[in-house]
Protein backbone atom coordinates (compact mmCIF):
# COMPACT_ATOMS: atom_id res chain seq x y z
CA UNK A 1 0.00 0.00 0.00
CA UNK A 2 2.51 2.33 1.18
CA UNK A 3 4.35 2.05 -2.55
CA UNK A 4 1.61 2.15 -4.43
CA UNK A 5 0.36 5.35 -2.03
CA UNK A 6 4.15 6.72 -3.22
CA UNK A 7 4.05 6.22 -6.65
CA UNK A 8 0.42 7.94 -7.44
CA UNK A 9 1.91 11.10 -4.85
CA UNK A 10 3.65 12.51 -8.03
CA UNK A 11 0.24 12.19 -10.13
CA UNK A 12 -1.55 13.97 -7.43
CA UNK A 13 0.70 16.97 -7.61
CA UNK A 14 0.84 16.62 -11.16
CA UNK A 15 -2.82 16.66 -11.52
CA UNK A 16 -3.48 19.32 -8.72
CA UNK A 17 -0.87 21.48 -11.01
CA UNK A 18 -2.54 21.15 -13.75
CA UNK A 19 -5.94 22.03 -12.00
CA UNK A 20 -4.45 25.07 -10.44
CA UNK A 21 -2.99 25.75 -13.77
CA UNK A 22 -5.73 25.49 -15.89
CA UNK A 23 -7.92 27.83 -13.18
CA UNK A 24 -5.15 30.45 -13.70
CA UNK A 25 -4.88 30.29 -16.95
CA UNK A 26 -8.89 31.03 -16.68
CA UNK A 27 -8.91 33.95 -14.58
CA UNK A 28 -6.21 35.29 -16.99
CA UNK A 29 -8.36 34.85 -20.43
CA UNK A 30 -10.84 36.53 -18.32
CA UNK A 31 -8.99 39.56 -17.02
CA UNK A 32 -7.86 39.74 -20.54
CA UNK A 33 -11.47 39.48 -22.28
CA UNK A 34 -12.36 42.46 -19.46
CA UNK A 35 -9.31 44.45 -20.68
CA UNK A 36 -10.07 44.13 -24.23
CA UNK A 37 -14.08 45.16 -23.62
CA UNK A 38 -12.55 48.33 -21.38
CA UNK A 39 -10.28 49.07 -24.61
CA UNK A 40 -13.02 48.90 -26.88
CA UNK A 41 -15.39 51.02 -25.16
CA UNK A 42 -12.88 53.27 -24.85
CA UNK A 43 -12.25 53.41 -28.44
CA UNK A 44 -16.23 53.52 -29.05
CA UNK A 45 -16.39 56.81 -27.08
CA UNK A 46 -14.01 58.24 -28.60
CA UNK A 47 -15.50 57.66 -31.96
CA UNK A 48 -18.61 58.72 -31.08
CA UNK A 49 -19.89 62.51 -31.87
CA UNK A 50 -19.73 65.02 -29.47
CA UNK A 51 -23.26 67.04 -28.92
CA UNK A 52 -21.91 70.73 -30.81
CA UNK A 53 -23.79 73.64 -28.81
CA UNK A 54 -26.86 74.81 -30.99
CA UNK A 55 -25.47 77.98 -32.90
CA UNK A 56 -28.03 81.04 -32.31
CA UNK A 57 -30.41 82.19 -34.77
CA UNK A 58 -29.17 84.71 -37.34
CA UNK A 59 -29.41 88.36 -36.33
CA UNK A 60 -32.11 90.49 -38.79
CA UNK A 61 -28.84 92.41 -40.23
CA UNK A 62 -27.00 88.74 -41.20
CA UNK A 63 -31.01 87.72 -42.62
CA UNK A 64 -31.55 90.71 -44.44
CA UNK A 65 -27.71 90.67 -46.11
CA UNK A 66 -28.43 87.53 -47.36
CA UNK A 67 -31.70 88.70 -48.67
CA UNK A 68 -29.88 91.71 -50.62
CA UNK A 69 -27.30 89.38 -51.72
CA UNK A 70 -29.50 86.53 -52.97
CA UNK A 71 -29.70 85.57 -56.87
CA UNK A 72 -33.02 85.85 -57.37
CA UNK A 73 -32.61 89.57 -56.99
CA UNK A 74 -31.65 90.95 -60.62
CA UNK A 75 -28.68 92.82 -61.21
CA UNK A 76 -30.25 96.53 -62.03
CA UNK A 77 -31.71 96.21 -58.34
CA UNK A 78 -28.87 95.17 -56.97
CA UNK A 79 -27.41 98.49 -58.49
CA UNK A 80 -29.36 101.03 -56.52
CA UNK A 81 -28.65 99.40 -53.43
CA UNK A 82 -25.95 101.83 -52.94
CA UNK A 83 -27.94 104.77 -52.92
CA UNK A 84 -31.47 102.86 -50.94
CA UNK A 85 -29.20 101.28 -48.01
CA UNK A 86 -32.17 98.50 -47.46
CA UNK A 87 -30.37 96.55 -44.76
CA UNK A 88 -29.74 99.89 -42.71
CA UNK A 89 -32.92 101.37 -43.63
CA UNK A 90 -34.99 98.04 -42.39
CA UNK A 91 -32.98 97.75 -39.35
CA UNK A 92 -33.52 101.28 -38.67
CA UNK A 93 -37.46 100.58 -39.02
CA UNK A 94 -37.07 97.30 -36.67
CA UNK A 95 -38.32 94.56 -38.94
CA UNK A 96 -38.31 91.31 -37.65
CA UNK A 97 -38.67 87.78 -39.31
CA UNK A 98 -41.57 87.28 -37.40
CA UNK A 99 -43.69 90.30 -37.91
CA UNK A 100 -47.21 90.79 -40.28
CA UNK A 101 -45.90 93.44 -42.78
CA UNK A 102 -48.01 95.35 -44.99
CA UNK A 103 -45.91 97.03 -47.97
CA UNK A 104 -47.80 100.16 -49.81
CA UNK A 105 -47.33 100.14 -53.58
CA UNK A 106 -44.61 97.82 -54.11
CA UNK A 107 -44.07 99.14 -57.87
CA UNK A 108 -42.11 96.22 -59.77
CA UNK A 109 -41.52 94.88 -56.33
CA UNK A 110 -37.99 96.19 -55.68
CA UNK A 111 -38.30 96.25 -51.72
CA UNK A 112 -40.52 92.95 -51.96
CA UNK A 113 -37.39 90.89 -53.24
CA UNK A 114 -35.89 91.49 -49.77
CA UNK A 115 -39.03 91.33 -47.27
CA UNK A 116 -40.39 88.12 -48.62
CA UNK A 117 -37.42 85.59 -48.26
CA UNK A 118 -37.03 87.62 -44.88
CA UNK A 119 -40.80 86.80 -44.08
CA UNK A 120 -41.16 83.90 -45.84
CA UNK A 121 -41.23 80.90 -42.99
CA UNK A 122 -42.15 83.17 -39.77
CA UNK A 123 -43.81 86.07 -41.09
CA UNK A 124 -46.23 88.02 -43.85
CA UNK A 125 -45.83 89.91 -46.06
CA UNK A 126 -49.19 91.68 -47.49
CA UNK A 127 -48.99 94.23 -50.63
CA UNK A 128 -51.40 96.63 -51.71
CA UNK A 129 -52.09 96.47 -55.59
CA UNK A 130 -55.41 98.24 -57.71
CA UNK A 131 -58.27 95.68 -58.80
CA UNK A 132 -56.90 94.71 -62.49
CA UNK A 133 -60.23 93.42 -62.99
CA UNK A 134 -61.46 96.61 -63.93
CA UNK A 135 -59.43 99.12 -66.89
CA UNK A 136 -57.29 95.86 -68.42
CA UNK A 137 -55.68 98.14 -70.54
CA UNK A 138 -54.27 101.00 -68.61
CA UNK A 139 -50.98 101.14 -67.09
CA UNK A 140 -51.30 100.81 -63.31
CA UNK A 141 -53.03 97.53 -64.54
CA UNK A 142 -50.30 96.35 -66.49
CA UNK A 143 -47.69 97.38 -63.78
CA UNK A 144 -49.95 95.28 -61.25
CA UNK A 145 -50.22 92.55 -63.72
CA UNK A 146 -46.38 91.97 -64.13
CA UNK A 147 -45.64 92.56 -60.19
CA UNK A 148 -48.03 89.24 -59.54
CA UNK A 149 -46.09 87.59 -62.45
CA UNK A 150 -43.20 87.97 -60.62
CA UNK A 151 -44.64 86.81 -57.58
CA UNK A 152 -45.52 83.81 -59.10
CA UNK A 153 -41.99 83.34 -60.50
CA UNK A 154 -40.46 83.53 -57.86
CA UNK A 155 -42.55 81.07 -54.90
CA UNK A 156 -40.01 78.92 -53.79
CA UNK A 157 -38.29 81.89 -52.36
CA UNK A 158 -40.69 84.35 -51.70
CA UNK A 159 -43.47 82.25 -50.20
CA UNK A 160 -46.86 83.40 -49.81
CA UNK A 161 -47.18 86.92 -50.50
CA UNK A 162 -50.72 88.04 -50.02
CA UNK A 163 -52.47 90.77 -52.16
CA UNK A 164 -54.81 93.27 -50.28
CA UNK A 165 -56.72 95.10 -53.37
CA UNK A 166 -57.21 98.61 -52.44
CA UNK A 167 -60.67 100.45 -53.23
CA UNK A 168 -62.28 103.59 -53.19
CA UNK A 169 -62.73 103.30 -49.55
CA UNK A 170 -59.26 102.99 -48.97
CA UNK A 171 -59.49 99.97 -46.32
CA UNK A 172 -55.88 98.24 -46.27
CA UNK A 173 -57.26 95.31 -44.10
CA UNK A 174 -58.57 94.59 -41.06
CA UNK A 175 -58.45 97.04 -38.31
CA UNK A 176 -55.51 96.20 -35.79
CA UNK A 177 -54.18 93.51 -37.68
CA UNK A 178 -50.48 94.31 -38.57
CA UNK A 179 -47.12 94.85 -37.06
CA UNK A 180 -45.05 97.04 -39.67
CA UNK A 181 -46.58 99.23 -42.66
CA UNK A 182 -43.87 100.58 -44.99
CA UNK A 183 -43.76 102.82 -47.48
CA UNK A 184 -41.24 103.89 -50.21
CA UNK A 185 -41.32 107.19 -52.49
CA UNK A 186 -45.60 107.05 -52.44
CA UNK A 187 -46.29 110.22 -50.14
CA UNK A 188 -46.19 112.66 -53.95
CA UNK A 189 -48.83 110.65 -55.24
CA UNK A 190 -50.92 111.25 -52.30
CA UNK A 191 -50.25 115.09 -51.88
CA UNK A 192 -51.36 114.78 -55.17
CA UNK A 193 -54.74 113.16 -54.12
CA UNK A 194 -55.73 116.30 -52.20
CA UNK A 195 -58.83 115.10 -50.42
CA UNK A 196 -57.57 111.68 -50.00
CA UNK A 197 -54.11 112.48 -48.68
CA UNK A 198 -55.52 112.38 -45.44
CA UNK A 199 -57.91 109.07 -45.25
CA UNK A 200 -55.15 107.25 -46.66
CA UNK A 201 -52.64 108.11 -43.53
CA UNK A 202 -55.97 107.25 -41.29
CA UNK A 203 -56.11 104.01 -43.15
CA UNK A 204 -52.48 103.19 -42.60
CA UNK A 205 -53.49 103.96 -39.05
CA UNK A 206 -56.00 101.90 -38.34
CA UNK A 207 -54.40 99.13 -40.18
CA UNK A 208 -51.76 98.90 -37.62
CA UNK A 209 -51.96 97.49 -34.68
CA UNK A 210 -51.61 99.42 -30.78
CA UNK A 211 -47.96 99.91 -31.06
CA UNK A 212 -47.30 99.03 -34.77
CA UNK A 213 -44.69 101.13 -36.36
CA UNK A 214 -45.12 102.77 -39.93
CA UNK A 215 -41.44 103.32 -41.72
CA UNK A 216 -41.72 105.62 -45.01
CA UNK A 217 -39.11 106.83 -47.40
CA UNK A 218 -39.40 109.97 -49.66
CA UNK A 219 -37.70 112.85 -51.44
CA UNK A 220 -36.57 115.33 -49.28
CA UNK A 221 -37.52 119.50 -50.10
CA UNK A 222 -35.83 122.42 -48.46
CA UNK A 223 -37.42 123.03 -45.45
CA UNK A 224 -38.97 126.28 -47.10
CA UNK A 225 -39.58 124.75 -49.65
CA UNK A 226 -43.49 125.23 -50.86
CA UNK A 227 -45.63 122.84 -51.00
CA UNK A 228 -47.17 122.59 -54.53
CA UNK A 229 -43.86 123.36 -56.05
CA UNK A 230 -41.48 120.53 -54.59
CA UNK A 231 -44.80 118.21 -55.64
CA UNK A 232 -44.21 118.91 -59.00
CA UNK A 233 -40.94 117.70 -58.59
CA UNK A 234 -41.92 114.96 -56.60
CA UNK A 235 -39.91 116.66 -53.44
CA UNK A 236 -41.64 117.04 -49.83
CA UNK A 237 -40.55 119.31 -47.20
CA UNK A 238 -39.71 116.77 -44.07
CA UNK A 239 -41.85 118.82 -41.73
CA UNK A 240 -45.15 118.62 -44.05
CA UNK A 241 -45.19 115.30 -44.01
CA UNK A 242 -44.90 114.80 -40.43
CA UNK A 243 -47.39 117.09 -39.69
CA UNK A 244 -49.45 114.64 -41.61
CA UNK A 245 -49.04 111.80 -40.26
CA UNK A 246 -49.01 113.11 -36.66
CA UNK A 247 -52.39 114.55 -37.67
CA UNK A 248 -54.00 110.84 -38.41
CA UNK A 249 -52.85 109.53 -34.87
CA UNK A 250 -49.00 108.90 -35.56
CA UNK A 251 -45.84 109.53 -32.77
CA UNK A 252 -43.02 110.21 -34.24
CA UNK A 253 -40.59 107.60 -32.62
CA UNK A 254 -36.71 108.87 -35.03
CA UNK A 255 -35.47 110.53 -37.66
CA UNK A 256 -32.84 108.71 -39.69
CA UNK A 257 -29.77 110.30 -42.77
CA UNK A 258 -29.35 107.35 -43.94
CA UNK A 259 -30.70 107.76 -47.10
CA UNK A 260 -29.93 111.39 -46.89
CA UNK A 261 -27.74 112.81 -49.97
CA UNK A 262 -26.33 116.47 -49.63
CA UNK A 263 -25.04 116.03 -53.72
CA UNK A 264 -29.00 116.84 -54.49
CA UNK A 265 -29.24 119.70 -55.42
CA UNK A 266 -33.28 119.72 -55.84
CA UNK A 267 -33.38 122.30 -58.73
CA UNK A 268 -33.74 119.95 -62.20
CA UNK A 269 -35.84 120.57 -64.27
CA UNK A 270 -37.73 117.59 -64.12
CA UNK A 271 -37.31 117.03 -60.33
CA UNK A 272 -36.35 113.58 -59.19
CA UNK A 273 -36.97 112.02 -62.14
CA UNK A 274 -33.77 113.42 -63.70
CA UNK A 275 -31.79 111.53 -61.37
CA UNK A 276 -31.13 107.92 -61.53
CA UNK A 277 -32.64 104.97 -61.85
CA UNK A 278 -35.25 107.73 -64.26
CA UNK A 279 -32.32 109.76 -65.96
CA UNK A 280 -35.75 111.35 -67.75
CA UNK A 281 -32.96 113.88 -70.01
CA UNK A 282 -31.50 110.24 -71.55
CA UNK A 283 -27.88 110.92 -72.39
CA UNK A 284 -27.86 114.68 -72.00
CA UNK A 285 -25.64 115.39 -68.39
CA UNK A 286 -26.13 111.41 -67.83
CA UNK A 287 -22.88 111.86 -66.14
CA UNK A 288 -23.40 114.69 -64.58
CA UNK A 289 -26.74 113.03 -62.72
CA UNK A 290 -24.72 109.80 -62.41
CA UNK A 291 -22.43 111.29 -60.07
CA UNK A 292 -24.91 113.10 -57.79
CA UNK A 293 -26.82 109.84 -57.45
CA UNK A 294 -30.66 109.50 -56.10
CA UNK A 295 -32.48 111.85 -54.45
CA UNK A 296 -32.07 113.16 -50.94
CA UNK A 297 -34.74 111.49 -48.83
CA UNK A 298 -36.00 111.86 -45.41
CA UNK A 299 -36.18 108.21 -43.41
CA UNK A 300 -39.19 108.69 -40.71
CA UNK A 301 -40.48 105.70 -38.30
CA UNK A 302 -43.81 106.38 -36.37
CA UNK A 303 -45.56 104.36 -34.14
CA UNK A 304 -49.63 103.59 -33.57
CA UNK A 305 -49.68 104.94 -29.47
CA UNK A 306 -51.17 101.96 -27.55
CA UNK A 307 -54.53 102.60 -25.28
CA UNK A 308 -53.55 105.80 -23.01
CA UNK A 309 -56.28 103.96 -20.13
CA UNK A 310 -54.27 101.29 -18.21
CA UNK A 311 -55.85 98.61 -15.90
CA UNK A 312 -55.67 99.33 -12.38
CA UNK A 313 -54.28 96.15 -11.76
CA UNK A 314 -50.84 96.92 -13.78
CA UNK A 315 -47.89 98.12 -11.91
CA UNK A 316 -47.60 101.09 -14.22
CA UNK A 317 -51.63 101.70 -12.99
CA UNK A 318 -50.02 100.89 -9.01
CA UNK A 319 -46.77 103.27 -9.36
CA UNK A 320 -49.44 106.12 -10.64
CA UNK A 321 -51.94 105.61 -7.29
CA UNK A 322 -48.92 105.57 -4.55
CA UNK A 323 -47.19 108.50 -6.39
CA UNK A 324 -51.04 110.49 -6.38
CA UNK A 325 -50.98 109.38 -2.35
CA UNK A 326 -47.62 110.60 -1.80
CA UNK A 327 -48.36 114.15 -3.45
CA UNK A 328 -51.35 114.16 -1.58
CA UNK A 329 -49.83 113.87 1.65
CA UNK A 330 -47.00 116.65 0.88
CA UNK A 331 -49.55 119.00 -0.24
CA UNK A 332 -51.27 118.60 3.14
CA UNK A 333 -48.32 118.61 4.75
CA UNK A 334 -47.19 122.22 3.13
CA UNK A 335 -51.10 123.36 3.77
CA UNK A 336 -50.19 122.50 7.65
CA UNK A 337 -46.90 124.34 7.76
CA UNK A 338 -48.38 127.05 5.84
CA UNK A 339 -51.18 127.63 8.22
CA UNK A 340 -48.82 127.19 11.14
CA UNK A 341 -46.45 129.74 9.69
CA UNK A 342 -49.42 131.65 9.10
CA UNK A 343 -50.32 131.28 12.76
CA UNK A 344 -47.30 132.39 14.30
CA UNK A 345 -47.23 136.18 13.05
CA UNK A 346 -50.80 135.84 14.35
CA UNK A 347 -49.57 134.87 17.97
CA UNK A 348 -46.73 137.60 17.96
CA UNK A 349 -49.29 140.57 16.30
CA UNK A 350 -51.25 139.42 20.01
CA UNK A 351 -48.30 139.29 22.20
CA UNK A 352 -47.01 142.69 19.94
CA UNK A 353 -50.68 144.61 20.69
CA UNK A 354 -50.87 143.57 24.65
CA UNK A 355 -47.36 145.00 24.91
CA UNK A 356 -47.72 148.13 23.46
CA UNK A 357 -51.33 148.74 24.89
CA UNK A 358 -49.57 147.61 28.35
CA UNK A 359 -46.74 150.60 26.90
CA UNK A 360 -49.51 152.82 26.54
CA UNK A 361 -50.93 152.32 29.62
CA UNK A 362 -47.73 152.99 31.73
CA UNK A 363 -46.82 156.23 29.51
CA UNK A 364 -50.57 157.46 30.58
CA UNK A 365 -50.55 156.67 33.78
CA UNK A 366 -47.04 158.50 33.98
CA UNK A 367 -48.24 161.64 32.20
CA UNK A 368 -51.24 161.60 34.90
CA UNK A 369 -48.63 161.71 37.81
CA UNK A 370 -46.78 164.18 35.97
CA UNK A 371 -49.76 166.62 35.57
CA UNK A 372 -50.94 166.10 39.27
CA UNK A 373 -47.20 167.43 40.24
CA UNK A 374 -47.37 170.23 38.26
CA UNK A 375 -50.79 171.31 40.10
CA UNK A 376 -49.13 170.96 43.18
């Protein structure tokens, strides 16, 4: 027993080694398997996209550049863009992608080509246009007729544009129901209109709603400049047509130079319409016009007030009652030291009289004894 007991001793250990050996050699695939997974999720991280911050919405200035610049705009509008500064001249108004805007006759639709791909997803953009069912043949027709051509030409980028068909009445839409009414070289035409000059401020008035601006462009007069003169040259003086506007409801909110142009001289024969884009003499001093450029023009933003009768309940409404109570109590407060000043000469006149009758009574009684010596 005892041999046989020695001779399997060596296969025991042998065995037991490989036992132990082949456990090892376990828990080492495994720490290497774990190694390998760390590794590769490691590597998978890496690999995999970091979140980028979301970038901010473009400003109105980067929206409206790329509104000038686009290629659906032709090249002879491009051209005047020098002389109409339309990304200054909308900021200056405060457009905003998001706004209702109602454009007054947009001509061949140069200002259109930049408020409608501005407008297009957010906004509106609503233009005023005569009924071309009526007169087919005469030019504002026409004109109207090839302004909703291009329109139509141009969808994809412009989007909706809606047509509000202006009648006799002069109704632009519904009451209240815009943000922004603009207006570019119209306010000749309705100087022109006499009588109607002034219902078609009121209608750009009532258009707008509490706190909707109105932004208008137009060729600047000399101050004293009269009236029906600069018309015929299609000039206004600045002041004239403030005073109109203010006189339909307006505020006048600023006053902007940036389409100002101190080359114009405002004398030509033919007005404004000798200068470029018209040049109405052709060739003759083509140059000459050239280099003065477009017309001076006065850049005016007013604003629809909002309802002057605030809620009691608003803070504004609040500030208004304690500041009332506080005046109320320092006028009564004055009143009081007023009638205690008052009070006080009172009191000393008293004291004042009771010493000098007291005065008087001592100098008569003295004068008495006096007299009763001299008897004596």
């Amino acid at each position: 027993m005892k041999r046989n007991h020695l001779f399997l001793l060596p296969v025991l250990c042998l065995a037991m080694l490989s036992c132990g050996g082949g456990k090892l050699q376990l828990e080492a695939k495994v720490d290497t398997k774990l190694e390998v997974k760390k590794e590769v999720k490691a590597e998978v991280k890496k690999e995999e996209p970091k979140e980028e911050p979301k970038a901010e919405p473009p400003g109105i200035e980067e929206v409206l550049t790329a509104a000038v610049n686009g290629d659906h705009r032709p090249a002879e509008d491009k051209a005047r863009d020098p002389y109409r500064h339309p990304v200054e001249t909308l900021s200056f108004f405060g457009l905003k992608q998001n706004m209702t805007v109602l454009e007054i006759a947009p001509g061949q639709g140069w200002y259109t080509r930049i408020l409608a791909p501005v407008l297009k997803d957010e906004g509106k953009l609503i233009v005023t246009s005569v009924d071309t069912t009526k007169d087919v043949n005469s030019e504002a027709t026409q004109s109207a007729l090839a302004y909703q051509s291009m329109l139509e030409q141009n969808k994809n980028v412009f989007g909706d544009v809606q047509i509000q068909v202006v009648k006799k009445d002069n109704k632009l839409g519904e009451p209240d129901s815009v943000d922004m009414v603009l207006s570019f070289r119209n306010n000749h035409f309705w100087a022109k209109a006499k009588r109607q000059e002034a219902k078609i401020y009121k209608a750009i008035f009532n258009v707008l709603k509490p706190g909707g601006v109105f932004g208008m462009v137009h060729h600047r007069a000399n101050p004293d400049a009269k009236v029906r003169q600069a018309l015929n040259k299609g000039y206004l003086p600045e002041q004239y047509v403030i005073d109109r506007a203010l006189a339909a409801g307006f505020e006048l909110v600023e006053k902007s130079e940036v389409n100002a142009n101190p080359k114009d001289t405002k004398d030509y024969q033919r007005g404004v319409w000798s200068l470029p884009p018209v040049l109405a003499f052709g060739e003759k001093d083509r140059d000459r016009y050239l280099e003065i450029g477009e017309s001076d023009r006065m850049t005016l933003l007013f604003r629809k007030p909002v309802a002057k009768n605030e809620p009691n309940d608003t803070p504004a409404a609040e500030e208004k009652v304690e500041a009332k109570k506080e005046v109320s109590a320092e006028v009564k407060d004055e009143n009081k030291a007023e009638k205690v000043e008052k009070a006080e000469p009172e009191e000393e006149v008293k004291e004042a009289k009771k010493e000098a009758s007291a005065e008087v009574k001592d100098e008569n009684k003295a004068e008495k004894a006096k007299a009763e010596k001299t008897k004596e």
